[in-house]
N, C-alpha and C. Protein backbone atom coordinates (compact mmCIF):
# COMPACT_ATOMS: atom_id res chain seq x y z
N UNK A 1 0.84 -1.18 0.00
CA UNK A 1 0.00 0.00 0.00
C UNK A 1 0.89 1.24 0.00
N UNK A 2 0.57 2.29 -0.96
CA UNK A 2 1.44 3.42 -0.81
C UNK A 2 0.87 4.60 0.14
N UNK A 3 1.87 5.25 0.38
CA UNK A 3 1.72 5.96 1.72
C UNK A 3 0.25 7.23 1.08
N UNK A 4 -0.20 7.16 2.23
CA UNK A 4 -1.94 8.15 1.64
C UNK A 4 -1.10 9.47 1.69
N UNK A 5 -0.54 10.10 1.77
CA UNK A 5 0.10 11.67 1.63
C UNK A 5 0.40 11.48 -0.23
N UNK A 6 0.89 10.49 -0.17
CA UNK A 6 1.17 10.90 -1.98
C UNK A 6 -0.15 10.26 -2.75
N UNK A 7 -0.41 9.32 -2.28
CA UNK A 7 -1.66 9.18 -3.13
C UNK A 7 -3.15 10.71 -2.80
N UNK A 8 -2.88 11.12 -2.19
CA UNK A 8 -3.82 12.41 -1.96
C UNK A 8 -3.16 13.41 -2.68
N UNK A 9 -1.96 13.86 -2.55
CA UNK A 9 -1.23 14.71 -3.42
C UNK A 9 -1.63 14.40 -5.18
N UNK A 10 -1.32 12.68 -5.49
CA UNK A 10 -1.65 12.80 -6.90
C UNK A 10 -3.21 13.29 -7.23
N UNK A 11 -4.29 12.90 -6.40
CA UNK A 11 -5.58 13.18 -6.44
C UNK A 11 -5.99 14.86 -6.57
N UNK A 12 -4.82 15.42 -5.76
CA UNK A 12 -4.95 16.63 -6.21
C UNK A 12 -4.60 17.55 -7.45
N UNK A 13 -3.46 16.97 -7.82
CA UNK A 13 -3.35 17.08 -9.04
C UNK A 13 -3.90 16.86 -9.88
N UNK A 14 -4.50 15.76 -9.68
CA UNK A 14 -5.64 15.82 -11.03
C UNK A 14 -6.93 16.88 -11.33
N UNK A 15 -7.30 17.20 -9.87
CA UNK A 15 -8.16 17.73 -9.82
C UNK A 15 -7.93 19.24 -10.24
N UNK A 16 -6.27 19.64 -10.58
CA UNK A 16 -6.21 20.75 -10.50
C UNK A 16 -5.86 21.00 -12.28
N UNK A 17 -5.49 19.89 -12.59
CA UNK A 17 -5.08 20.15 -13.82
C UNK A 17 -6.25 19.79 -14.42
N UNK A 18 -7.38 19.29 -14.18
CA UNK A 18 -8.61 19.14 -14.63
C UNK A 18 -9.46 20.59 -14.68
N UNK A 19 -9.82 21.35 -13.33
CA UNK A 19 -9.67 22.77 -13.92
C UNK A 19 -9.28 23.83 -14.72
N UNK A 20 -7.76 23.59 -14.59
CA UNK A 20 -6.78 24.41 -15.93
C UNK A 20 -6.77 23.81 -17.26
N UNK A 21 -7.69 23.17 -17.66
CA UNK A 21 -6.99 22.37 -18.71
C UNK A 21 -7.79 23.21 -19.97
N UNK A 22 -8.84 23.96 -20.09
CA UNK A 22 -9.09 24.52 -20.95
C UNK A 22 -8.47 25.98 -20.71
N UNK A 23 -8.12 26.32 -19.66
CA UNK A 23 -7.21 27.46 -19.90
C UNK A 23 -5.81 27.20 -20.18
N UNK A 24 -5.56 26.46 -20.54
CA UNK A 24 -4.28 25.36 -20.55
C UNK A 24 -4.21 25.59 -21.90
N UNK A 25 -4.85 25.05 -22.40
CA UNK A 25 -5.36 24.56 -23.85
C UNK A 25 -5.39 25.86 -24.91
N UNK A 26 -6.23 26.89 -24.04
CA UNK A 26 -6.50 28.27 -25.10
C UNK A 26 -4.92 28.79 -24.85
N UNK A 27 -4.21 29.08 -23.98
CA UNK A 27 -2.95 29.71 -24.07
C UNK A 27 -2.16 28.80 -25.11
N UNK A 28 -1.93 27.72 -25.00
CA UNK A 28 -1.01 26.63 -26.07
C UNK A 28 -1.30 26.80 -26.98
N UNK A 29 -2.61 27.15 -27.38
CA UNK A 29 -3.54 27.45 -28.60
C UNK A 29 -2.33 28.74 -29.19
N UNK A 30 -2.35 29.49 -28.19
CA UNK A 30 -2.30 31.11 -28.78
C UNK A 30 -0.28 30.86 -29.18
N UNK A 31 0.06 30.38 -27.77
CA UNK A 31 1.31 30.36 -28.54
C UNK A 31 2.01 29.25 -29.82
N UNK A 32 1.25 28.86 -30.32
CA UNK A 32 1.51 27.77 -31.22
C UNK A 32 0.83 28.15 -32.53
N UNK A 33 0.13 29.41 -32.18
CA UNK A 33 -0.45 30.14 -33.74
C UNK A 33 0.72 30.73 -34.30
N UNK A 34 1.01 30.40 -35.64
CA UNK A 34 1.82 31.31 -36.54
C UNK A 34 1.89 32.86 -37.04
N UNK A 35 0.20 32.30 -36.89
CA UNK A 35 -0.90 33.93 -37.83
C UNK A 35 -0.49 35.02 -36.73
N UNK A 36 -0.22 34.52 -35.34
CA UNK A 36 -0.23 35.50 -34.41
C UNK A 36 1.24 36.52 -33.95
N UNK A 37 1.64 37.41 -33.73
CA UNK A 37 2.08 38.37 -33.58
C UNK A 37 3.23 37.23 -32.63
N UNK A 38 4.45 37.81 -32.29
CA UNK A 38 5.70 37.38 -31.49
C UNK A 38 5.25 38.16 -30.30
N UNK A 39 4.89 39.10 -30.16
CA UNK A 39 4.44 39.55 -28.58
C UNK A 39 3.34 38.60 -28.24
N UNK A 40 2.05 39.02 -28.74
CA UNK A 40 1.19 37.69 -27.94
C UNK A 40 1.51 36.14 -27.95
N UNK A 41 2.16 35.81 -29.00
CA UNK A 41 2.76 34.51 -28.61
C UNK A 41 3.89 34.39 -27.22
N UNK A 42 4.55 35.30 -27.00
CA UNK A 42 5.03 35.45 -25.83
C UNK A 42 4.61 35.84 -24.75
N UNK A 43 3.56 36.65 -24.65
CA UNK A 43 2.46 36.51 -23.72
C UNK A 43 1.60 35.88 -22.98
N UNK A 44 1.05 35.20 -23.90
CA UNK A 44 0.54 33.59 -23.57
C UNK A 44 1.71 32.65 -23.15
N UNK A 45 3.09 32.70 -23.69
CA UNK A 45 4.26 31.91 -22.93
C UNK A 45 4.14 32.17 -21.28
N UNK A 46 4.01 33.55 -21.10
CA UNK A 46 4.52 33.77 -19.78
C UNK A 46 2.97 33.60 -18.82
N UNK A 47 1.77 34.07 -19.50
CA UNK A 47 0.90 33.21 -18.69
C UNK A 47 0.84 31.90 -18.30
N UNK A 48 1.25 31.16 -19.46
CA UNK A 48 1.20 29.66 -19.28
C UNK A 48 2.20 29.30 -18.19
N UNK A 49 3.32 29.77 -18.30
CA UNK A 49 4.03 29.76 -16.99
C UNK A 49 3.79 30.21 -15.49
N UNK A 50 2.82 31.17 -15.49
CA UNK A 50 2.61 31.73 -14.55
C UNK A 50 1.53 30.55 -13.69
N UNK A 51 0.78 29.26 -14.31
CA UNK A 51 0.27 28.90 -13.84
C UNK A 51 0.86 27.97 -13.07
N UNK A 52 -0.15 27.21 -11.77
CA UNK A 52 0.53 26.40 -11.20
C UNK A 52 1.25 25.10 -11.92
N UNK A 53 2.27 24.87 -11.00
CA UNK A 53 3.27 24.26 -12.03
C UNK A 53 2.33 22.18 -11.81
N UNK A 54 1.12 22.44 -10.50
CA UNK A 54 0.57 21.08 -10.58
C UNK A 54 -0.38 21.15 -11.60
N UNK A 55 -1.04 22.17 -11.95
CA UNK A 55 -2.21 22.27 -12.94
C UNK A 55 -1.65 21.36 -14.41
N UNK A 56 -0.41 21.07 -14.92
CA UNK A 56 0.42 20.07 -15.79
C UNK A 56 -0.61 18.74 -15.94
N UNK A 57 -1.15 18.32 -16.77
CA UNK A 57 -1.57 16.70 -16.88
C UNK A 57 -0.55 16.14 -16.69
N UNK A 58 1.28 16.54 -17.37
CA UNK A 58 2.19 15.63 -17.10
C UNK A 58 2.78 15.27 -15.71
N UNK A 59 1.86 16.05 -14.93
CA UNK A 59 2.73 15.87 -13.36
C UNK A 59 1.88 14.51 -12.85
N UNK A 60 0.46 14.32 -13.48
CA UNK A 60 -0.54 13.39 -12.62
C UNK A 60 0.13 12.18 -13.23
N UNK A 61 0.20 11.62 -11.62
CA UNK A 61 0.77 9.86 -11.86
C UNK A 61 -0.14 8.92 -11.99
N UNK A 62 0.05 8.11 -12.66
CA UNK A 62 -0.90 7.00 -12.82
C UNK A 62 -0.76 5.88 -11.47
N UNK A 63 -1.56 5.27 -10.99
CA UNK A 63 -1.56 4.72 -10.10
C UNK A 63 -3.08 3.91 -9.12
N UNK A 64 -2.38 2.77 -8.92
CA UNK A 64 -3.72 1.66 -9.02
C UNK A 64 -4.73 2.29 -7.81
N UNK A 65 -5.85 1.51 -8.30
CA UNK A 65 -7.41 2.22 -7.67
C UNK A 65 -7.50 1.59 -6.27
N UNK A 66 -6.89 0.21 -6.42
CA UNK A 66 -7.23 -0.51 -5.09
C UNK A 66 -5.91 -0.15 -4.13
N UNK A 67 -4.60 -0.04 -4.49
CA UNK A 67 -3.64 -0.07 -3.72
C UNK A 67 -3.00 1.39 -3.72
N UNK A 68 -2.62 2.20 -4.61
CA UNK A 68 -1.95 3.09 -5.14
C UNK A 68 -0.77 3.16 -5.21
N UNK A 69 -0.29 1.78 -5.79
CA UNK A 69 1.08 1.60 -6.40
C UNK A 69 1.13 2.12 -7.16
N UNK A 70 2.28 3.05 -8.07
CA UNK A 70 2.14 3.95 -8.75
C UNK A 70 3.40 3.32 -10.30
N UNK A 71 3.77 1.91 -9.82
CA UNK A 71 4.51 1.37 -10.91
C UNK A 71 3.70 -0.22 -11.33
N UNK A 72 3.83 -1.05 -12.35
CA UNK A 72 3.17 -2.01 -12.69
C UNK A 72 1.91 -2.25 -12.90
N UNK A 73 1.36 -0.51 -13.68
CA UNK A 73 0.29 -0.30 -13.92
C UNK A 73 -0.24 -0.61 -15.33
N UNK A 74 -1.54 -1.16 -15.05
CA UNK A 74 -2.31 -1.16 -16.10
C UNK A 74 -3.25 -0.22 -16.60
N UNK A 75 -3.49 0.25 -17.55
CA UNK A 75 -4.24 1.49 -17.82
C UNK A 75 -5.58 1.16 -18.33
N UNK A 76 -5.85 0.24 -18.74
CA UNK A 76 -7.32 -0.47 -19.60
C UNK A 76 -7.66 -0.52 -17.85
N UNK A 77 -7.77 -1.77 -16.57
CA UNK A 77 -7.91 -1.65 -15.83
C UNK A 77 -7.73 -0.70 -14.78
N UNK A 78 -6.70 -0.20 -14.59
CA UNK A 78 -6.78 0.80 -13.51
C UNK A 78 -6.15 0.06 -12.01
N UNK A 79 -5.69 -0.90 -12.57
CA UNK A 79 -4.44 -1.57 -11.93
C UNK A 79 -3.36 -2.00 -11.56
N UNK A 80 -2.64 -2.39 -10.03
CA UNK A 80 -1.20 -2.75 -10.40
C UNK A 80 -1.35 -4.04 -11.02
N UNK A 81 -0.34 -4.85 -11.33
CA UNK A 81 -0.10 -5.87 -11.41
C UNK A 81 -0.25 -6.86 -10.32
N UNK A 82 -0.09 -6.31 -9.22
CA UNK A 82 -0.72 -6.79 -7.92
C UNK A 82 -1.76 -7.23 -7.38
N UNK A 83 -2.79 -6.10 -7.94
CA UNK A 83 -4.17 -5.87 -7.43
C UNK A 83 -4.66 -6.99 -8.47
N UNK A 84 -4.47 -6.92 -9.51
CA UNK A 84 -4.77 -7.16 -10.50
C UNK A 84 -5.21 -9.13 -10.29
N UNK A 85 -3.91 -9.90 -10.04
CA UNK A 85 -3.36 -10.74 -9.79
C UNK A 85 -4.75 -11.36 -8.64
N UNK A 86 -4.22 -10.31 -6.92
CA UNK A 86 -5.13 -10.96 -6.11
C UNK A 86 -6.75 -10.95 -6.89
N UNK A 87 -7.26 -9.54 -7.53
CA UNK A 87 -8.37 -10.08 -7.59
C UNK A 87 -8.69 -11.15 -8.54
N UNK A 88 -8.08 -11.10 -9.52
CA UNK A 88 -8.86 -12.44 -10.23
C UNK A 88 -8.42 -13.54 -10.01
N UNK A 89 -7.46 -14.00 -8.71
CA UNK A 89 -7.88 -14.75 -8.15
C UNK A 89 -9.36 -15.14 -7.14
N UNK A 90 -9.57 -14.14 -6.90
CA UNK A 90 -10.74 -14.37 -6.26
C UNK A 90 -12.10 -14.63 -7.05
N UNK A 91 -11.89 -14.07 -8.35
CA UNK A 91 -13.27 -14.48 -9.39
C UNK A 91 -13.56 -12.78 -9.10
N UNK A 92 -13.47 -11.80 -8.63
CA UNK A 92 -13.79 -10.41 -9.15
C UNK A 92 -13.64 -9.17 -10.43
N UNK A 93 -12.83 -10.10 -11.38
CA UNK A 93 -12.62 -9.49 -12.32
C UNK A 93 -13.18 -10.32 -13.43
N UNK A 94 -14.22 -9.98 -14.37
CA UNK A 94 -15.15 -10.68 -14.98
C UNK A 94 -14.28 -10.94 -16.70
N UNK A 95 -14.10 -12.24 -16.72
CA UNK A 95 -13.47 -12.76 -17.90
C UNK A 95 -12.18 -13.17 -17.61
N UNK A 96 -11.72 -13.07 -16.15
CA UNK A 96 -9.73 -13.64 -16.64
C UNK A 96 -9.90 -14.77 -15.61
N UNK A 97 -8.92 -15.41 -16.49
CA UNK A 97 -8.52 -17.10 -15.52
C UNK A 97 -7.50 -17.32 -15.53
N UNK A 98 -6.95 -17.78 -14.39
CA UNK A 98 -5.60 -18.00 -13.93
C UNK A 98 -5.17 -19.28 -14.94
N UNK A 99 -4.23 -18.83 -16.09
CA UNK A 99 -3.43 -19.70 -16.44
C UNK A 99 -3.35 -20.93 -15.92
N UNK A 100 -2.91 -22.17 -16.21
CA UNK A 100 -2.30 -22.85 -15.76
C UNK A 100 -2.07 -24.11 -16.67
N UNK A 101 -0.59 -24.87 -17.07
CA UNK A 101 -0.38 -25.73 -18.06
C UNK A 101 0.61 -27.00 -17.85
């Protein structure tokens, strides 16, 4: 189990870059226009900077739902490799069967 201070920290991040993300989006917009002037393209540089540096999608870690291991993740599930493992051993994950030959 990973320690709840960082798994709350990543939760916040998401939540924050989930807010910024269309103001995110219109500034990247502006500096990535050609049509547009070298001052407002630099303008929008320094807003975009000015924002928080968690508001980033690239800062949010991926990390499992049941444990919040944050390595040996699966992304279709939303699992470690761990979680993954105990539950379908137990028959909670609908369609997988434990190998065996």
């Amino acid at each position: 189990m990973a320690k709840t201070s960082a798994i709350e920290k990543n939760k916040r991040r998401a939540k924050l870059a989930k807010s910024y993300a269309g103001k995110r989006a219109a500034l990247k917009a502006i500096g990535m226009d050609k049509s547009a002037t070298p001052e407002e393209r630099f303008k929008a540089q320094l807003k975009l900077a000015e924002l928080p540096r968690n508001s980033a999608p690239g800062r949010v870690r991926n990390r499992c739902e049941v444990s919040g291991r944050p390595r040996a993740y699966y992304r279709k599930l939303k699992l470690s490799r761990i979680a993954l493992r105990e539950l379908g051993n137990l028959g909670q994950i609908p369609g997988l069967v434990k190998s065996s030959w």
